[in-house]
PDB file of N, CA and C in Angstrom:
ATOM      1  N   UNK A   1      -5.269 -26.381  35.388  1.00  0.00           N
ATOM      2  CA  UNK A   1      -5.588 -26.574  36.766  1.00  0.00           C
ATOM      3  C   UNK A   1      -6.601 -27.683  36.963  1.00  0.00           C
ATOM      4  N   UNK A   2      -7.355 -27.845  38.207  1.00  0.00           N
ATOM      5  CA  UNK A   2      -7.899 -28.844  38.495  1.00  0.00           C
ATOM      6  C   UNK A   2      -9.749 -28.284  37.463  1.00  0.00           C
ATOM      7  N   UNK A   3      -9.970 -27.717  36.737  1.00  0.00           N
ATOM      8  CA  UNK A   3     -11.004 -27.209  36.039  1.00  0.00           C
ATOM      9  C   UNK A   3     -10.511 -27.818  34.524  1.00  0.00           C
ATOM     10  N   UNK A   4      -9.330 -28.259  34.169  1.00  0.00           N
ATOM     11  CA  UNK A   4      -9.328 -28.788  33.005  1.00  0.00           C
ATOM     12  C   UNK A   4      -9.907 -29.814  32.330  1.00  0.00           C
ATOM     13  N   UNK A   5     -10.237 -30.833  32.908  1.00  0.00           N
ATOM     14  CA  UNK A   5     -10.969 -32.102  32.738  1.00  0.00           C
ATOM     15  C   UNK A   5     -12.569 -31.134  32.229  1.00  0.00           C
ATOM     16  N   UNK A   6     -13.146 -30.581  32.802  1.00  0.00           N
ATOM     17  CA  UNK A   6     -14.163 -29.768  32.899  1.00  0.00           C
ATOM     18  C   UNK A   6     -14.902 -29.054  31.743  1.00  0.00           C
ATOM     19  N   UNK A   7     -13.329 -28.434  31.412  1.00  0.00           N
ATOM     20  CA  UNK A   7     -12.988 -27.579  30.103  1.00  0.00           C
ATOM     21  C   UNK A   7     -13.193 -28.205  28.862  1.00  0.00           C
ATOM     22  N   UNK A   8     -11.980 -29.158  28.939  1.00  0.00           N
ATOM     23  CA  UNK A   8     -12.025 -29.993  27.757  1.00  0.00           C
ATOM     24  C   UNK A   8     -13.718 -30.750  27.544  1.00  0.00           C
ATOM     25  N   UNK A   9     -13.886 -30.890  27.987  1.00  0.00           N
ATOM     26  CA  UNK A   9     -15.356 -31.830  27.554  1.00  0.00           C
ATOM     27  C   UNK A   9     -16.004 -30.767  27.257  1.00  0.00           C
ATOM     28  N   UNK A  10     -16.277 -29.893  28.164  1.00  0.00           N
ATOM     29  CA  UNK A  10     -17.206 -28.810  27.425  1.00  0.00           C
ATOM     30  C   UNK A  10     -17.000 -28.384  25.619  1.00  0.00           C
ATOM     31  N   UNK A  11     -15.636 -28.104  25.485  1.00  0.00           N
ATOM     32  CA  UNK A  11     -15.148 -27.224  24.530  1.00  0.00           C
ATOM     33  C   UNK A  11     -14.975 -28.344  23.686  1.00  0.00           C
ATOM     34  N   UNK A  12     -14.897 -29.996  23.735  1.00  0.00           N
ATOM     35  CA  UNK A  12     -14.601 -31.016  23.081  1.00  0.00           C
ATOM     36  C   UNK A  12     -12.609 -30.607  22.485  1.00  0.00           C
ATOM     37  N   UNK A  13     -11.779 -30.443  23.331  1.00  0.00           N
ATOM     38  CA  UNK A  13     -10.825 -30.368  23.081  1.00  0.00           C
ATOM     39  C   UNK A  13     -10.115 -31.915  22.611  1.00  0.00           C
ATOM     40  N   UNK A  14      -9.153 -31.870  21.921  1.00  0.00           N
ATOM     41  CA  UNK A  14      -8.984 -33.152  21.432  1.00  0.00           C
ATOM     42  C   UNK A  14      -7.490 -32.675  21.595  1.00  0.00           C
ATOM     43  N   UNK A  15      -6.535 -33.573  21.430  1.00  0.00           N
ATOM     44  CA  UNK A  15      -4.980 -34.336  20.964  1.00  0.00           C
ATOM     45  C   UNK A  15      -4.500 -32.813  20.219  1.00  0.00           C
ATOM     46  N   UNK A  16      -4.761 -32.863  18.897  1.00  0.00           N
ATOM     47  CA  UNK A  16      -4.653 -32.306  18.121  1.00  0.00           C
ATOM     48  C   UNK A  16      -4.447 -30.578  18.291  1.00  0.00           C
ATOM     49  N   UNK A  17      -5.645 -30.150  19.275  1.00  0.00           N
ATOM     50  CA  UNK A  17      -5.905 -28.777  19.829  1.00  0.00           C
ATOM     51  C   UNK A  17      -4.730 -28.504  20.694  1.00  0.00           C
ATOM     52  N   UNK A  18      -4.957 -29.543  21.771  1.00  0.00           N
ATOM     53  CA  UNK A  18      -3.835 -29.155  22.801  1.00  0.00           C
ATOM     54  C   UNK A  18      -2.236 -29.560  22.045  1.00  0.00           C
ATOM     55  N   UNK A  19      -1.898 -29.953  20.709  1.00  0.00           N
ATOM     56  CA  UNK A  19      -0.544 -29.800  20.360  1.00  0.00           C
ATOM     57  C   UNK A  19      -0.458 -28.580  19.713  1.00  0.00           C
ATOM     58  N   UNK A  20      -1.265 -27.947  18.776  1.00  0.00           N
ATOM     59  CA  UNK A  20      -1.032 -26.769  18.307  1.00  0.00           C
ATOM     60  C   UNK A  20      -1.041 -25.533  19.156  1.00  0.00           C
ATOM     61  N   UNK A  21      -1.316 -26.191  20.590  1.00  0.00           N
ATOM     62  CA  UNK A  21      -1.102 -24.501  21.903  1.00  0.00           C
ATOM     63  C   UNK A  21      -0.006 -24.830  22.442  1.00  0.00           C
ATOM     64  N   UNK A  22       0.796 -26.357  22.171  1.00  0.00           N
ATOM     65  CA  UNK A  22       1.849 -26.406  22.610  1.00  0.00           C
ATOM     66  C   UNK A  22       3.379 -26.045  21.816  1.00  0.00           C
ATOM     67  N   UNK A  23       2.677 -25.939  20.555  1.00  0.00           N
ATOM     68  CA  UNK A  23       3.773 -25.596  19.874  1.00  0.00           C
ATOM     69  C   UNK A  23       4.197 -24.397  19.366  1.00  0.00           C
ATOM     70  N   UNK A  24       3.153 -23.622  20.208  1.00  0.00           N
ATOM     71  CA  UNK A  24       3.326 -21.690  19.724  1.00  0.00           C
ATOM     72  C   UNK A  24       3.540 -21.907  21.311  1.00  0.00           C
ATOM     73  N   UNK A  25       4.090 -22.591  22.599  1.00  0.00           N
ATOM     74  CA  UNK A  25       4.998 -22.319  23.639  1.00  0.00           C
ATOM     75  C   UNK A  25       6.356 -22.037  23.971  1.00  0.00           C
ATOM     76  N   UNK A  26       6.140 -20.897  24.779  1.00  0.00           N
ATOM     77  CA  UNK A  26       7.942 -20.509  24.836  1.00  0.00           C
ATOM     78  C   UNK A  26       8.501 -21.309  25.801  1.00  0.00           C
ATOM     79  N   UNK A  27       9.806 -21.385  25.990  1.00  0.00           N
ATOM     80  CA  UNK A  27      10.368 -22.135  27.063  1.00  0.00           C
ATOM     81  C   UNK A  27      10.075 -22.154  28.585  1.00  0.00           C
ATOM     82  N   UNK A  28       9.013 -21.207  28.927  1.00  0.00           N
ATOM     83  CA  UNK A  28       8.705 -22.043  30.138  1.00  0.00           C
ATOM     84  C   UNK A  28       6.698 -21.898  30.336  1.00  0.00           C
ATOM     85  N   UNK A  29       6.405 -22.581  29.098  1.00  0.00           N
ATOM     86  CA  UNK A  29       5.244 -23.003  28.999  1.00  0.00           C
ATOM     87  C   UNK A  29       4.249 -22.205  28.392  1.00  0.00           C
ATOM     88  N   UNK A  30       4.407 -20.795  28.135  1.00  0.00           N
ATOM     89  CA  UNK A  30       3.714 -19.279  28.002  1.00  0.00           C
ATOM     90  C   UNK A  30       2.794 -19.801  26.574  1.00  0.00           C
ATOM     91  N   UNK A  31       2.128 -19.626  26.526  1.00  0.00           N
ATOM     92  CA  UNK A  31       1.387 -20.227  24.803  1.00  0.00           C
ATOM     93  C   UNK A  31       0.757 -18.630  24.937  1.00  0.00           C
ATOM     94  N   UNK A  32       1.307 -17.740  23.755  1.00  0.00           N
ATOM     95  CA  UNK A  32       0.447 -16.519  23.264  1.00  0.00           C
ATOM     96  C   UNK A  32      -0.892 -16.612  23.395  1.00  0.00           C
ATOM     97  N   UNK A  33      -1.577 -16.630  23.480  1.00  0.00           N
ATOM     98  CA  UNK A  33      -3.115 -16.788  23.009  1.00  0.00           C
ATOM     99  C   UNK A  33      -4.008 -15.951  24.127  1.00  0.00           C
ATOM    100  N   UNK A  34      -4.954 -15.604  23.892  1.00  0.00           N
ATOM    101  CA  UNK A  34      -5.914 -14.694  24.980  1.00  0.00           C
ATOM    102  C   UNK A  34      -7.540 -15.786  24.624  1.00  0.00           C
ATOM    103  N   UNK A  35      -8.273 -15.986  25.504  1.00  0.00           N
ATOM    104  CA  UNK A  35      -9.399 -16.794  25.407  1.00  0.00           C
ATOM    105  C   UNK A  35     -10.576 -16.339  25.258  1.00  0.00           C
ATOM    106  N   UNK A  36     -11.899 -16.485  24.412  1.00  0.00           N
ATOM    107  CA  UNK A  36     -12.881 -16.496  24.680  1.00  0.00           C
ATOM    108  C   UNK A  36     -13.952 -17.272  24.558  1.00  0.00           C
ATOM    109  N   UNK A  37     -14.816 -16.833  25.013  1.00  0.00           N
ATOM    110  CA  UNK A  37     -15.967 -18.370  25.352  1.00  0.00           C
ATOM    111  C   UNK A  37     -17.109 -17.332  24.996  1.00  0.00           C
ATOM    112  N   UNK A  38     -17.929 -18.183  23.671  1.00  0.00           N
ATOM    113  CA  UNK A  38     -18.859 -17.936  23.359  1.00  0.00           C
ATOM    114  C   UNK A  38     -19.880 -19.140  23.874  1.00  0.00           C
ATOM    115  N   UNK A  39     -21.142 -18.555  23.807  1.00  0.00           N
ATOM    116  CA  UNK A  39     -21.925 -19.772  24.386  1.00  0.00           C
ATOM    117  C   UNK A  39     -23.302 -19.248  23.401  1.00  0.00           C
ATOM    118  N   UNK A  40     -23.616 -20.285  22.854  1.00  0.00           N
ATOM    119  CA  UNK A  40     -25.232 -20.472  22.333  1.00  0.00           C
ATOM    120  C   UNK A  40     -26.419 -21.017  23.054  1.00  0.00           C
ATOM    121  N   UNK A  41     -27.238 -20.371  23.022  1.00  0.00           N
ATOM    122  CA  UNK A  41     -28.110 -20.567  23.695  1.00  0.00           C
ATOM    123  C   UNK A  41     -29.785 -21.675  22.910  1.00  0.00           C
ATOM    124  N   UNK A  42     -29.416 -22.931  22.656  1.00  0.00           N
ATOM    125  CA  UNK A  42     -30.363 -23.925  22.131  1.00  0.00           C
ATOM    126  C   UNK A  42     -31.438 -24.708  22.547  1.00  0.00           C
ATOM    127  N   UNK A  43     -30.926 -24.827  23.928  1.00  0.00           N
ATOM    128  CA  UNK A  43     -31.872 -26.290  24.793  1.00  0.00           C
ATOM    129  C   UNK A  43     -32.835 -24.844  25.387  1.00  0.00           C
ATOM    130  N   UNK A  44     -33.304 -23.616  25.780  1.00  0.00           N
ATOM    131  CA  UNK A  44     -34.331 -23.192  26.272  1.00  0.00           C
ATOM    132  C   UNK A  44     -34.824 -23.109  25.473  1.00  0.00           C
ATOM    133  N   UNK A  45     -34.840 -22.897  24.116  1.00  0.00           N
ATOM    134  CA  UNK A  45     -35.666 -22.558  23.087  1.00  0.00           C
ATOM    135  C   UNK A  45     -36.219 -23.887  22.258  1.00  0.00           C
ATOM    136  N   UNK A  46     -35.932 -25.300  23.185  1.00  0.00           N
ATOM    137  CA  UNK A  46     -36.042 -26.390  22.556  1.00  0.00           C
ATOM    138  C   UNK A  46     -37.843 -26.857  22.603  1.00  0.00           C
ATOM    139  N   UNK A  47     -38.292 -25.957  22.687  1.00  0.00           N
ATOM    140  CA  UNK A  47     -39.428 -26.603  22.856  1.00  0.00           C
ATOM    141  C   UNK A  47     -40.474 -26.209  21.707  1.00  0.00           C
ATOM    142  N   UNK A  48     -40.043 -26.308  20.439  1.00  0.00           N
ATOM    143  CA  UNK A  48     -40.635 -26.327  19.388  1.00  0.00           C
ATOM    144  C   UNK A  48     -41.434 -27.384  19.420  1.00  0.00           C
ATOM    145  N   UNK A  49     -42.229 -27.139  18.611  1.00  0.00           N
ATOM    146  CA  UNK A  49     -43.308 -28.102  18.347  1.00  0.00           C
ATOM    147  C   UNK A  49     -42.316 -28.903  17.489  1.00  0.00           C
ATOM    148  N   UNK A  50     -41.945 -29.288  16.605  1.00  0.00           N
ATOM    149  CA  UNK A  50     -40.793 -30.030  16.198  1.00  0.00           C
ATOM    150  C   UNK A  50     -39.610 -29.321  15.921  1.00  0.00           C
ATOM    151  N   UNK A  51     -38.672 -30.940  14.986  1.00  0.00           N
ATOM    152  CA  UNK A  51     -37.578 -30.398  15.003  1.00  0.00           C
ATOM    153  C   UNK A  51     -36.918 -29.208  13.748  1.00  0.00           C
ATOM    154  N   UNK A  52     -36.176 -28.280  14.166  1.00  0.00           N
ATOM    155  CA  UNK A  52     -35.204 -27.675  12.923  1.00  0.00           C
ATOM    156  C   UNK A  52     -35.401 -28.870  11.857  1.00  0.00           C
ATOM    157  N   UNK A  53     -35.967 -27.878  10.543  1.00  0.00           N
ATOM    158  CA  UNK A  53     -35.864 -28.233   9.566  1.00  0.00           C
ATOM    159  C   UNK A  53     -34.088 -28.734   8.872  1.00  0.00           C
ATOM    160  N   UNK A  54     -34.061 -28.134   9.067  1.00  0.00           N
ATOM    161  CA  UNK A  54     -32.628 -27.050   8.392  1.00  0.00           C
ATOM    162  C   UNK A  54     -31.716 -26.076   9.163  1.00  0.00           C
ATOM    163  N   UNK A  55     -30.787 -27.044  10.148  1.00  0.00           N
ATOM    164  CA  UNK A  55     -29.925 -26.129  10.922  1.00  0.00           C
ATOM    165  C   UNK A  55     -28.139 -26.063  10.507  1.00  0.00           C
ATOM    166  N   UNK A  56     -27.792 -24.437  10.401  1.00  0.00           N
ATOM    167  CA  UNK A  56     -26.293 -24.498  10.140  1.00  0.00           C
ATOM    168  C   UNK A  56     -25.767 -23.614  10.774  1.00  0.00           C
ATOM    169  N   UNK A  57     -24.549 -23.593  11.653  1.00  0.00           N
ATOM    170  CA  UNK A  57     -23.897 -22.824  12.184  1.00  0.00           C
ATOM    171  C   UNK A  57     -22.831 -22.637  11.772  1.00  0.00           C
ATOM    172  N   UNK A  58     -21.992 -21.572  11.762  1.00  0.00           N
ATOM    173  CA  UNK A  58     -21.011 -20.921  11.001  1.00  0.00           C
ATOM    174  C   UNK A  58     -19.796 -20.432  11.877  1.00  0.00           C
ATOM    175  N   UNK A  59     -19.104 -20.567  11.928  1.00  0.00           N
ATOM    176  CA  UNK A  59     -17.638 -20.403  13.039  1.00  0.00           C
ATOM    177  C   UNK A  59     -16.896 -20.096  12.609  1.00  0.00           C
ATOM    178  N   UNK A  60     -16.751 -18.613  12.718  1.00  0.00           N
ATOM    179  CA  UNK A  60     -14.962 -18.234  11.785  1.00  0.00           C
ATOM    180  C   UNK A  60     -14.370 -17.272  13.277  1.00  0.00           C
ATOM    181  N   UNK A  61     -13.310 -18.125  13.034  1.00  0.00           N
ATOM    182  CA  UNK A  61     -11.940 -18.174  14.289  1.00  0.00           C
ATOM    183  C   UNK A  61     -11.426 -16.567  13.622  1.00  0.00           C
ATOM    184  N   UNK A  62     -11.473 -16.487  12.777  1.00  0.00           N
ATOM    185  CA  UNK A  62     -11.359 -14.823  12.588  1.00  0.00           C
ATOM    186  C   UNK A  62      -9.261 -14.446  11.828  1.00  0.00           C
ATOM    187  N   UNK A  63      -8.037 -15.049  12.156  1.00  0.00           N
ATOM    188  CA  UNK A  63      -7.099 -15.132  11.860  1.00  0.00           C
ATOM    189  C   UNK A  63      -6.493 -16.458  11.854  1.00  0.00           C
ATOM    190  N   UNK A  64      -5.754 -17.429  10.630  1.00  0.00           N
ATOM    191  CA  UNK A  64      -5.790 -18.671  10.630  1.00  0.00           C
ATOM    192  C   UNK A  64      -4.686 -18.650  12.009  1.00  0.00           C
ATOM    193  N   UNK A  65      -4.061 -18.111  12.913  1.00  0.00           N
ATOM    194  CA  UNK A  65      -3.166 -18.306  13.643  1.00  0.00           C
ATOM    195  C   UNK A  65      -3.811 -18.186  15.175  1.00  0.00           C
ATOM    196  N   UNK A  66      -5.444 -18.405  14.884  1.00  0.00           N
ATOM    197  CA  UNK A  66      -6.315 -18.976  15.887  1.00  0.00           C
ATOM    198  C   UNK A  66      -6.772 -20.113  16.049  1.00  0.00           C
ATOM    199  N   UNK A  67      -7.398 -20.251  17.280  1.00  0.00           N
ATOM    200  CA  UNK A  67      -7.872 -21.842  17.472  1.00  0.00           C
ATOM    201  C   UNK A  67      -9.071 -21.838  17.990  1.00  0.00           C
ATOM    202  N   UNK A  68      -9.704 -22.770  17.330  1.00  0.00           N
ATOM    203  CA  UNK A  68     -11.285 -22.830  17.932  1.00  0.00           C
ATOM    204  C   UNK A  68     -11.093 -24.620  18.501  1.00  0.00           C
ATOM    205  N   UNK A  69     -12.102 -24.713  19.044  1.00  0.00           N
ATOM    206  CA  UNK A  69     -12.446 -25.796  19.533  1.00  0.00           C
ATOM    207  C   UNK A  69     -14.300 -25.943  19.990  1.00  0.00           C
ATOM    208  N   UNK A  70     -14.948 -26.701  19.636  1.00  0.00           N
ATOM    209  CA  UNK A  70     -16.278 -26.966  19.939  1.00  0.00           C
ATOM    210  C   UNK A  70     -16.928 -28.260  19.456  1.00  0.00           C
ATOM    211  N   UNK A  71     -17.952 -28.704  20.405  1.00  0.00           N
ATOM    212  CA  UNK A  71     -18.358 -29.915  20.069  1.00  0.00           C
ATOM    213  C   UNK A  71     -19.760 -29.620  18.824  1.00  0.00           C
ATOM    214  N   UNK A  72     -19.260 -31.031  17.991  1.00  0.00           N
ATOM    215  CA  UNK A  72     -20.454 -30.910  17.066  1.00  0.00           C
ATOM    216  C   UNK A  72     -19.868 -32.073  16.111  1.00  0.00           C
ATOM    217  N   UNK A  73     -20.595 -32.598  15.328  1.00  0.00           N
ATOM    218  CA  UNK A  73     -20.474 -33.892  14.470  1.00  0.00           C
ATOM    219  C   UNK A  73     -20.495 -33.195  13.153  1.00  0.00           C
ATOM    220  N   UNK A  74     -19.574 -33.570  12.330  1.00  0.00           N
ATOM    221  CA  UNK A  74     -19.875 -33.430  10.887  1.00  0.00           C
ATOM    222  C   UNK A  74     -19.153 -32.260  10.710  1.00  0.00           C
ATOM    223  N   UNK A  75     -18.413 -31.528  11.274  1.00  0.00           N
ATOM    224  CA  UNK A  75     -17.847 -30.294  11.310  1.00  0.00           C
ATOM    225  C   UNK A  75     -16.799 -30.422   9.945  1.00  0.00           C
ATOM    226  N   UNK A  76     -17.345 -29.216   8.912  1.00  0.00           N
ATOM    227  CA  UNK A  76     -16.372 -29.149   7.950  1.00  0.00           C
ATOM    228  C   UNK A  76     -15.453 -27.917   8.223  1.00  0.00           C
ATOM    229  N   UNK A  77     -14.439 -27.660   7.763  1.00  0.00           N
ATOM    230  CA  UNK A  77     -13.340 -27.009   7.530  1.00  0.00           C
ATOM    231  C   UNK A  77     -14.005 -26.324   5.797  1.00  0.00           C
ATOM    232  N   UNK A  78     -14.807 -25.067   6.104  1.00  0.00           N
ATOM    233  CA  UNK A  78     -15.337 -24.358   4.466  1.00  0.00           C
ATOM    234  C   UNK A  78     -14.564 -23.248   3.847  1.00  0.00           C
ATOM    235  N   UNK A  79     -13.735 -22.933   4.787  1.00  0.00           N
ATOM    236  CA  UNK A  79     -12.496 -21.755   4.553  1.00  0.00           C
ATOM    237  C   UNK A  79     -11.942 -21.892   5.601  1.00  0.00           C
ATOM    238  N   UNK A  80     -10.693 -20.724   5.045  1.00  0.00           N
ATOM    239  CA  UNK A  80      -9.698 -20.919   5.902  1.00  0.00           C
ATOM    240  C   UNK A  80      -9.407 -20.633   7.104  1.00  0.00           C
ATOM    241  N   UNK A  81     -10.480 -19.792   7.903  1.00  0.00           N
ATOM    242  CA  UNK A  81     -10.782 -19.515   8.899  1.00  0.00           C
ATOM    243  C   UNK A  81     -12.425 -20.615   9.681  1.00  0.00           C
ATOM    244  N   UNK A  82     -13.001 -21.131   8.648  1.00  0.00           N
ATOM    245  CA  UNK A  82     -14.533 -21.067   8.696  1.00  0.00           C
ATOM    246  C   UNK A  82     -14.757 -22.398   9.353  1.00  0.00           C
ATOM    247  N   UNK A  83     -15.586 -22.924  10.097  1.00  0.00           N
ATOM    248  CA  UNK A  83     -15.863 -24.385  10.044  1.00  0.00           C
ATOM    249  C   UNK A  83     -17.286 -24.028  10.366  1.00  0.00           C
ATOM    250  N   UNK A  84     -17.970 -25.318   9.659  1.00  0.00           N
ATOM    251  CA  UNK A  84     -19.622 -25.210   9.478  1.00  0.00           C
ATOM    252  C   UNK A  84     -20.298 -26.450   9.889  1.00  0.00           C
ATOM    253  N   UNK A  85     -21.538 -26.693  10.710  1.00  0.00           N
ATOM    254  CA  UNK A  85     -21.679 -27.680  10.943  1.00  0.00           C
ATOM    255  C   UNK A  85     -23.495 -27.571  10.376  1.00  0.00           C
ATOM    256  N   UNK A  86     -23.885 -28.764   9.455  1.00  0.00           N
ATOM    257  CA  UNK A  86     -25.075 -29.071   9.307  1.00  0.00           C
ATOM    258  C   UNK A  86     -26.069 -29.814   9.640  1.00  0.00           C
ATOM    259  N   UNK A  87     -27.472 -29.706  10.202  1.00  0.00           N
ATOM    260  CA  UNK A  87     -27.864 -30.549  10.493  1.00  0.00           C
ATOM    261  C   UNK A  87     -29.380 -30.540  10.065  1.00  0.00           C
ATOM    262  N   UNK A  88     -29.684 -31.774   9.500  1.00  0.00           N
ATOM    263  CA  UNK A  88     -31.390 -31.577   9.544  1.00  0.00           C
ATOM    264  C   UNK A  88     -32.471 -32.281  10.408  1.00  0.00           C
ATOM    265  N   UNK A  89     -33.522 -31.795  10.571  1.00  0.00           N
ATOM    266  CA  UNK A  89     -34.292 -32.610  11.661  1.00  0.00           C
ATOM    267  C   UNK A  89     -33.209 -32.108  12.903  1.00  0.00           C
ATOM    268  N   UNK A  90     -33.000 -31.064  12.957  1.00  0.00           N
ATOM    269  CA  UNK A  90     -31.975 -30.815  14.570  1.00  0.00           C
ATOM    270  C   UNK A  90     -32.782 -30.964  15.472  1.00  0.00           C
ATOM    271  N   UNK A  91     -32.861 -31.658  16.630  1.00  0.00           N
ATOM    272  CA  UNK A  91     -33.261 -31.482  18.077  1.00  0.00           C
ATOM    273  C   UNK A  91     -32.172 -31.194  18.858  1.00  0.00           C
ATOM    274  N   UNK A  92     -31.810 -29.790  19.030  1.00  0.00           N
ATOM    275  CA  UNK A  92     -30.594 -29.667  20.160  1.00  0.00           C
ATOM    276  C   UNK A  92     -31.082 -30.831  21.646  1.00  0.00           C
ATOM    277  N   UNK A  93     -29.950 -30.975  22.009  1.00  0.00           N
ATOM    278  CA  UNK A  93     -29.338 -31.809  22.999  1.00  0.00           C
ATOM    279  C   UNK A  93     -29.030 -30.802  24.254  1.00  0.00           C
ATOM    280  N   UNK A  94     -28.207 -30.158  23.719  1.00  0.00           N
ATOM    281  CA  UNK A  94     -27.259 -28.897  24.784  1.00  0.00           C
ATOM    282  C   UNK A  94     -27.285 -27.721  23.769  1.00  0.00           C
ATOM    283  N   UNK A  95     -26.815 -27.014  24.308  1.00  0.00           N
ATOM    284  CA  UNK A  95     -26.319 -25.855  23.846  1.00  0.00           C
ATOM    285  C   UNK A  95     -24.865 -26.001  23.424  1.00  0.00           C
ATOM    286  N   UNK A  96     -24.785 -24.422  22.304  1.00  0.00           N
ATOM    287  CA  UNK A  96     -23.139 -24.596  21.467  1.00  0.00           C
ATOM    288  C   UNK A  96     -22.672 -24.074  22.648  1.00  0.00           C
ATOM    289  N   UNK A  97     -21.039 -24.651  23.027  1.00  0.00           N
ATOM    290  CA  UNK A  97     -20.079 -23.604  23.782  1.00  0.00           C
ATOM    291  C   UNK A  97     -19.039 -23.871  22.894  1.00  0.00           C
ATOM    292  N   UNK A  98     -18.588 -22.834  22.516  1.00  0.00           N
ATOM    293  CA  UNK A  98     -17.259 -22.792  21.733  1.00  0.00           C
ATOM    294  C   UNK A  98     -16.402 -21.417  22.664  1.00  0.00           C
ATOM    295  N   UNK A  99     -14.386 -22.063  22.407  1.00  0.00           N
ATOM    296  CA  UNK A  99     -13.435 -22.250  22.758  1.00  0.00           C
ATOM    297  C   UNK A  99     -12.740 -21.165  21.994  1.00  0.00           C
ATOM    298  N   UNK A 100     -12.266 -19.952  21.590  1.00  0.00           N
ATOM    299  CA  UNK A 100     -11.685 -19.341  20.649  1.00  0.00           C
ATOM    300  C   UNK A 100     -10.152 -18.838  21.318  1.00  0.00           C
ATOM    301  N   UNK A 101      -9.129 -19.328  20.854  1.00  0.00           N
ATOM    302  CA  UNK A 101      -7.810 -18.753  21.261  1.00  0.00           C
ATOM    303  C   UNK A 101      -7.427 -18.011  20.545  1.00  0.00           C
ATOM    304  N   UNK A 102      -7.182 -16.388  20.528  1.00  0.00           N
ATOM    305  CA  UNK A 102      -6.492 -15.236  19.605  1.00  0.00           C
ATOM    306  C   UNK A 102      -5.480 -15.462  20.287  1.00  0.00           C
ATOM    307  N   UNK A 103      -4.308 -15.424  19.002  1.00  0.00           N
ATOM    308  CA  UNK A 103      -2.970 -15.348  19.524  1.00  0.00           C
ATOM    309  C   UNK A 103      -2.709 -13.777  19.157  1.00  0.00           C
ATOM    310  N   UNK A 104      -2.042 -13.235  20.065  1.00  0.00           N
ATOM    311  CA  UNK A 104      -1.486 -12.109  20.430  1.00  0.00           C
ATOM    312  C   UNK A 104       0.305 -11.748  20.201  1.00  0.00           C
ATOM    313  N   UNK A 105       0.750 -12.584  19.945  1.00  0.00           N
ATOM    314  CA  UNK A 105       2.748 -12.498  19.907  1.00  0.00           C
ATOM    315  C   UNK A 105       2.847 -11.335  18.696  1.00  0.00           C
ATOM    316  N   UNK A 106       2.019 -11.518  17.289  1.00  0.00           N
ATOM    317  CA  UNK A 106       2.148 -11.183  16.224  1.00  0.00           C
ATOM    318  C   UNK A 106       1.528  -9.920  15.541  1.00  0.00           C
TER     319      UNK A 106
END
């Protein structure tokens, strides 16, 4: 809908995301999946006297026949469910919002 533009930036959706919800679609558009939106909470608590030494967050989509989506740099793929992002000297910017699609057909 007209909230997609919106979405995608938040959730950093890319090419890639939106082909793998298109290709678990049935013939008139239905993509299995049920949504949730987690949100981290970083920028109120930003007022450390400095920055994260040593920051890592941990993301497991929970069944590989899920989809995550979230913004962050450096994002590895550590299992097969898992993606991890590291950072040192962190000064959050924003806060995490991450994107989780459980598919449901199966």
């Amino acid at each position: 809908g007209d909230h997609y533009p919106a979405v995608k930036e938040k959730y950093c959706i890319d090419s890639g995301f939106e082909r793998a919800i298109a290709k678990t679609a049935d013939q008139s558009g239905y993509a299995p999946f049920q949504e949730r939106w987690i949100s981290y909470v970083l920028t109120t608590g930003a007022n450390w006297a400095t920055s994260i030494a040593h920051f890592t967050l941990t993301i497991d989509k929970g069944d590989t026949r899920n989809l995550v989506s979230f913004c962050g740099s450096g994002v590895k793929k550590v299992g097969p469910t898992t993606f991890q992002v590291t950072y040192t000297d962190f000064v959050p910017q924003k806060d995490v919002d991450i994107l989780l699609l459980y598919r449901f057909d199966q």
